[in-house]
Protein backbone atom coordinates (compact mmCIF):
# COMPACT_ATOMS: atom_id res chain seq x y z
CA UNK A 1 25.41 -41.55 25.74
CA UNK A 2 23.63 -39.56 22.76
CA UNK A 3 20.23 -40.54 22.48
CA UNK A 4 20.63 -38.89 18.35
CA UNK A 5 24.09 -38.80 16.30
CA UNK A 6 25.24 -35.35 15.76
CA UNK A 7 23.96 -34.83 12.17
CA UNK A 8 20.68 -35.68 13.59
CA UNK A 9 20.60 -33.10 15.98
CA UNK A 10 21.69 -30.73 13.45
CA UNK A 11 18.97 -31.39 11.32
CA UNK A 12 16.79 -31.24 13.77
CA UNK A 13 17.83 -27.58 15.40
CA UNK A 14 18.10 -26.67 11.57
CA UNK A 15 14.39 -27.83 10.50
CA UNK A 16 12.85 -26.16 13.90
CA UNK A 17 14.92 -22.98 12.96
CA UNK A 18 13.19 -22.92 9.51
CA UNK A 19 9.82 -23.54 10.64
CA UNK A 20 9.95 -21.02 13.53
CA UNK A 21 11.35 -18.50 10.36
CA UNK A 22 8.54 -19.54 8.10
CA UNK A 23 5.79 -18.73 11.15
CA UNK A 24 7.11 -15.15 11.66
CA UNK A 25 7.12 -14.16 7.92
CA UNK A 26 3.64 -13.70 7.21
CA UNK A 27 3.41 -11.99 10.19
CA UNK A 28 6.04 -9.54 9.12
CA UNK A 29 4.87 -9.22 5.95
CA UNK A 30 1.78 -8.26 6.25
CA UNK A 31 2.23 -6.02 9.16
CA UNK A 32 4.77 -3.89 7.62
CA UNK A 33 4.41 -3.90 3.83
CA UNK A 34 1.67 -1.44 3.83
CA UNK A 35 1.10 1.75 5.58
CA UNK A 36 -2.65 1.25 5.10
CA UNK A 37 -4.19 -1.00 8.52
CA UNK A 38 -5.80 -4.33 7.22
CA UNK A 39 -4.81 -4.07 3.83
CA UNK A 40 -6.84 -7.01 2.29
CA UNK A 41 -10.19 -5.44 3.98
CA UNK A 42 -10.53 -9.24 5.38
CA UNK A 43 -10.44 -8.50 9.44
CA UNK A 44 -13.44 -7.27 10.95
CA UNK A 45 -13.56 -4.24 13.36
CA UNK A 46 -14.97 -4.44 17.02
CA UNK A 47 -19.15 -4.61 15.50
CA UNK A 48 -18.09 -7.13 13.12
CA UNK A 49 -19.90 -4.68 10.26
CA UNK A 50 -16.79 -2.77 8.46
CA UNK A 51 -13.23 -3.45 8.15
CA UNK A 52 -10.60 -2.84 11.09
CA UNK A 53 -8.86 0.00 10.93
CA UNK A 54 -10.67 1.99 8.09
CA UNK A 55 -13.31 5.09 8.99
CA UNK A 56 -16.93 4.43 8.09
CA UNK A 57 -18.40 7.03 5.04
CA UNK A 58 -22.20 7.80 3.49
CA UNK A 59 -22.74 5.32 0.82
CA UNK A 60 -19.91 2.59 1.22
CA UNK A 61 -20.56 -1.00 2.19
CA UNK A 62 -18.32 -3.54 3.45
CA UNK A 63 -19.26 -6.58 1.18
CA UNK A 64 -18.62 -10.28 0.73
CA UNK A 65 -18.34 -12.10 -2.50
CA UNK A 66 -17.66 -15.68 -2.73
CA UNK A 67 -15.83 -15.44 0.97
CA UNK A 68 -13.69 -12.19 -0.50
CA UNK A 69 -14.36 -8.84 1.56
CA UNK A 70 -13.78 -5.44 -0.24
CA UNK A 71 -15.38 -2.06 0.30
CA UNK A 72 -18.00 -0.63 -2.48
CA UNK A 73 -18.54 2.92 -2.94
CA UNK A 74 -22.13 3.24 -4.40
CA UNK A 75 -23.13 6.94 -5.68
CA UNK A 76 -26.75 7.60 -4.42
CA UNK A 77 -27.06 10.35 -7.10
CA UNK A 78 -25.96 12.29 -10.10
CA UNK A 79 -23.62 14.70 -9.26
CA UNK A 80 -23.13 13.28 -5.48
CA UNK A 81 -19.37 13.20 -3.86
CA UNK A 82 -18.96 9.72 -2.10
CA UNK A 83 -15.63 9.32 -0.44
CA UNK A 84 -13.81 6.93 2.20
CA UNK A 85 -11.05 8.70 4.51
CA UNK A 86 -8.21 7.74 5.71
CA UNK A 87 -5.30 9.66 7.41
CA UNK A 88 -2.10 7.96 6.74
CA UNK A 89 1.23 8.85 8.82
CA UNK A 90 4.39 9.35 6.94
CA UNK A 91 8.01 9.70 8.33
CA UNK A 92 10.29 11.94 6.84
CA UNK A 93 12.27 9.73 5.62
CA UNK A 94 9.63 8.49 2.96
CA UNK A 95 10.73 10.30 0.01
CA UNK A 96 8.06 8.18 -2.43
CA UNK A 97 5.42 5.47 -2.69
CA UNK A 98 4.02 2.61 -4.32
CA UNK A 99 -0.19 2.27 -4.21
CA UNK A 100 -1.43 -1.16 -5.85
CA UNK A 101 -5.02 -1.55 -5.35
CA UNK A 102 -7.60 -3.86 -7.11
CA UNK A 103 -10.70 -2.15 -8.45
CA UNK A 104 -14.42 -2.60 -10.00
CA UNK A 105 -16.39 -0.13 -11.87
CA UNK A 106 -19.46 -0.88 -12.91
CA UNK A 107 -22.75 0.32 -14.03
CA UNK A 108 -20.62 3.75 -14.45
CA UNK A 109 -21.78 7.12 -16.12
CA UNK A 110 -18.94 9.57 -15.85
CA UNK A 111 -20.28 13.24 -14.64
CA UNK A 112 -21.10 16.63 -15.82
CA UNK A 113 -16.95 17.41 -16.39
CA UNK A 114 -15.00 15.05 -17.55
CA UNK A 115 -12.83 15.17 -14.58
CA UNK A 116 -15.91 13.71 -12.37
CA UNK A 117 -14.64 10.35 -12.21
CA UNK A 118 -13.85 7.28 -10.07
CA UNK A 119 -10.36 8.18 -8.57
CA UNK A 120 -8.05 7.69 -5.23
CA UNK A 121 -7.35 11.62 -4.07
CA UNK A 122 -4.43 11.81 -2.26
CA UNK A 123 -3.21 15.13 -0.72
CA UNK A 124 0.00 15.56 0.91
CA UNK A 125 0.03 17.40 4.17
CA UNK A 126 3.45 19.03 5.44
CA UNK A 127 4.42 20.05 9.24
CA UNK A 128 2.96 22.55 9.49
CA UNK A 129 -0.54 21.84 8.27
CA UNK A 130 -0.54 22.98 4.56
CA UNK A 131 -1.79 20.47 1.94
CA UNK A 132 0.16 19.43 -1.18
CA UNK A 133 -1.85 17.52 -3.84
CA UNK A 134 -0.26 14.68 -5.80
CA UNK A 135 -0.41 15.17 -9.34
CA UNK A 136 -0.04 11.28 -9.98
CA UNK A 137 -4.14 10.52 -8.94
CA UNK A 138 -5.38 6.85 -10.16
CA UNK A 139 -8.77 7.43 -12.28
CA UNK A 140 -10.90 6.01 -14.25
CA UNK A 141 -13.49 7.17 -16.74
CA UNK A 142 -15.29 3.60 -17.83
CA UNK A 143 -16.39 0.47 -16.33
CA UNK A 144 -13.90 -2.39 -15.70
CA UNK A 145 -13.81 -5.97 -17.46
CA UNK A 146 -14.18 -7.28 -13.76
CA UNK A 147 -11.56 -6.66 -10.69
CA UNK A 148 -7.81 -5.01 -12.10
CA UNK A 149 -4.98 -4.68 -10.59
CA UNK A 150 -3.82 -0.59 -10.38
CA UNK A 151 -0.24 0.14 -9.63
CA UNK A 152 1.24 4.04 -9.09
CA UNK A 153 4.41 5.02 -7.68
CA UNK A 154 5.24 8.70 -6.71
CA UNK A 155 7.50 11.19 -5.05
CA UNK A 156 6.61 12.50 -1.66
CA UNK A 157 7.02 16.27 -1.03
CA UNK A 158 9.51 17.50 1.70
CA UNK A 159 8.73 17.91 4.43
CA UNK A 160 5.48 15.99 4.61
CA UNK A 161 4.19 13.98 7.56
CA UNK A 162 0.72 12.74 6.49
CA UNK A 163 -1.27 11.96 3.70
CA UNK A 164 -4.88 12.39 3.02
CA UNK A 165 -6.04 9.00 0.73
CA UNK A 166 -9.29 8.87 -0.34
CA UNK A 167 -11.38 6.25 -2.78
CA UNK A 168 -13.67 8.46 -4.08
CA UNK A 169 -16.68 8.29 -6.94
CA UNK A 170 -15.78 12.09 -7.46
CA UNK A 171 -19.66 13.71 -8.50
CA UNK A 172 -20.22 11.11 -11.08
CA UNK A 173 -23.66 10.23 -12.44
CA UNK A 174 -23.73 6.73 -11.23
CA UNK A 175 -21.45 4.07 -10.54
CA UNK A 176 -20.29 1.75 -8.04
CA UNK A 177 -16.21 1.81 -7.26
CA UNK A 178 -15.18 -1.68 -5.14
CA UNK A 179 -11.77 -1.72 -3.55
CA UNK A 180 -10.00 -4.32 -2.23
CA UNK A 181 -6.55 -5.26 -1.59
CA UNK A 182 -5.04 -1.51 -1.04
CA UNK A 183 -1.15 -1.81 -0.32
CA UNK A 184 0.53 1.66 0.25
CA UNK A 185 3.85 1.14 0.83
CA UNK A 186 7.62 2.89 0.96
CA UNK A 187 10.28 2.91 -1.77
CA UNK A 188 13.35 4.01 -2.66
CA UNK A 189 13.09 7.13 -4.53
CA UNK A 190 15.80 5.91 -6.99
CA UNK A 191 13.10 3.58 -8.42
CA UNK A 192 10.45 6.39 -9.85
């Protein structure tokens, strides 16, 4: 005897199949859809201080606003070089990248050359140690109208296995930079 009728059970199996689909996608997601660790800066490393996952630099802060987290670069003086670090692996089979990234500028004074800005540097490095810069560098000159949303997609160089990315307020007079939300990911190269 069937305790359900057949399109019950169905329904059932179906409904627990969806759910136990629904449970593993954020996972997924958010694990592999950036090649940055803890890409919302939200998780907290080991001392509960700084972000998992992300090196510690002179003159950055891990902050909260309104239960957000995001990481402020603050220059301490004119003509100072504040920069976070991170080493990113690549395969070789990434031939080319999307970065989107929310940033904040504010209270911004742009430095001696006009080129001393808020910017991401990212350098290429290759097998056998050499670095490549990437011409397409996100920078601003100004302060922002609150948090915006920065995309950039670009080619990677052959035979690269690494890449230097670095939020930097590049020898500016003053500023703060805040980052948050930093999602470096593969794409097809067909789409630049």
């Amino acid at each position: 005897m069937q305790l359900f009728p057949v399109k019950l059970n169905r329904l059932a199996l179906n409904a627990l199949f969806v759910a136990g689909l629904c449970a593993c996608l954020p996972l997924q997601a958010q694990s592999s859809e950036s090649l940055l660790p803890n890409s919302s800066l939200e998780q907290a490393d080991g001392s509960g201080d700084w972000p998992a996952g992300w090196a510690r630099a002179k003159n950055a802060t891990w902050e909260n606003e309104d239960g957000n987290r995001f990481i402020r670069l603050t220059s301490p003086a004119p003509g100072a070089h504040v920069v976070l670090y991170q080493k990113v692996p690549l395969s070789m089979e990434v031939r080319a990248l999307e970065l989107t990234f929310k940033r904040r500028i504010s209270n911004f004074t742009v430095g001696e050359q006009q080129w001393y800005d808020a910017r991401i540097i990212m350098n290429f490095i290759t097998a056998d140690g050499k670095k490549v810069s990437n011409k397409r560098i996100p920078y601003t000159r100004r302060n922002s109208d609150g948090w915006e949303t920065v995309t950039t997609r670009f080619a990677v160089p052959a035979d690269v296995v690494a890449m230097e990315f670095m939020p930097s307020l590049f020898r500016v007079d003053a500023g703060t930079f805040d980052l948050d939300d930093v999602v470096l990911k593969p794409i097809d190269a067909a789409e630049l």
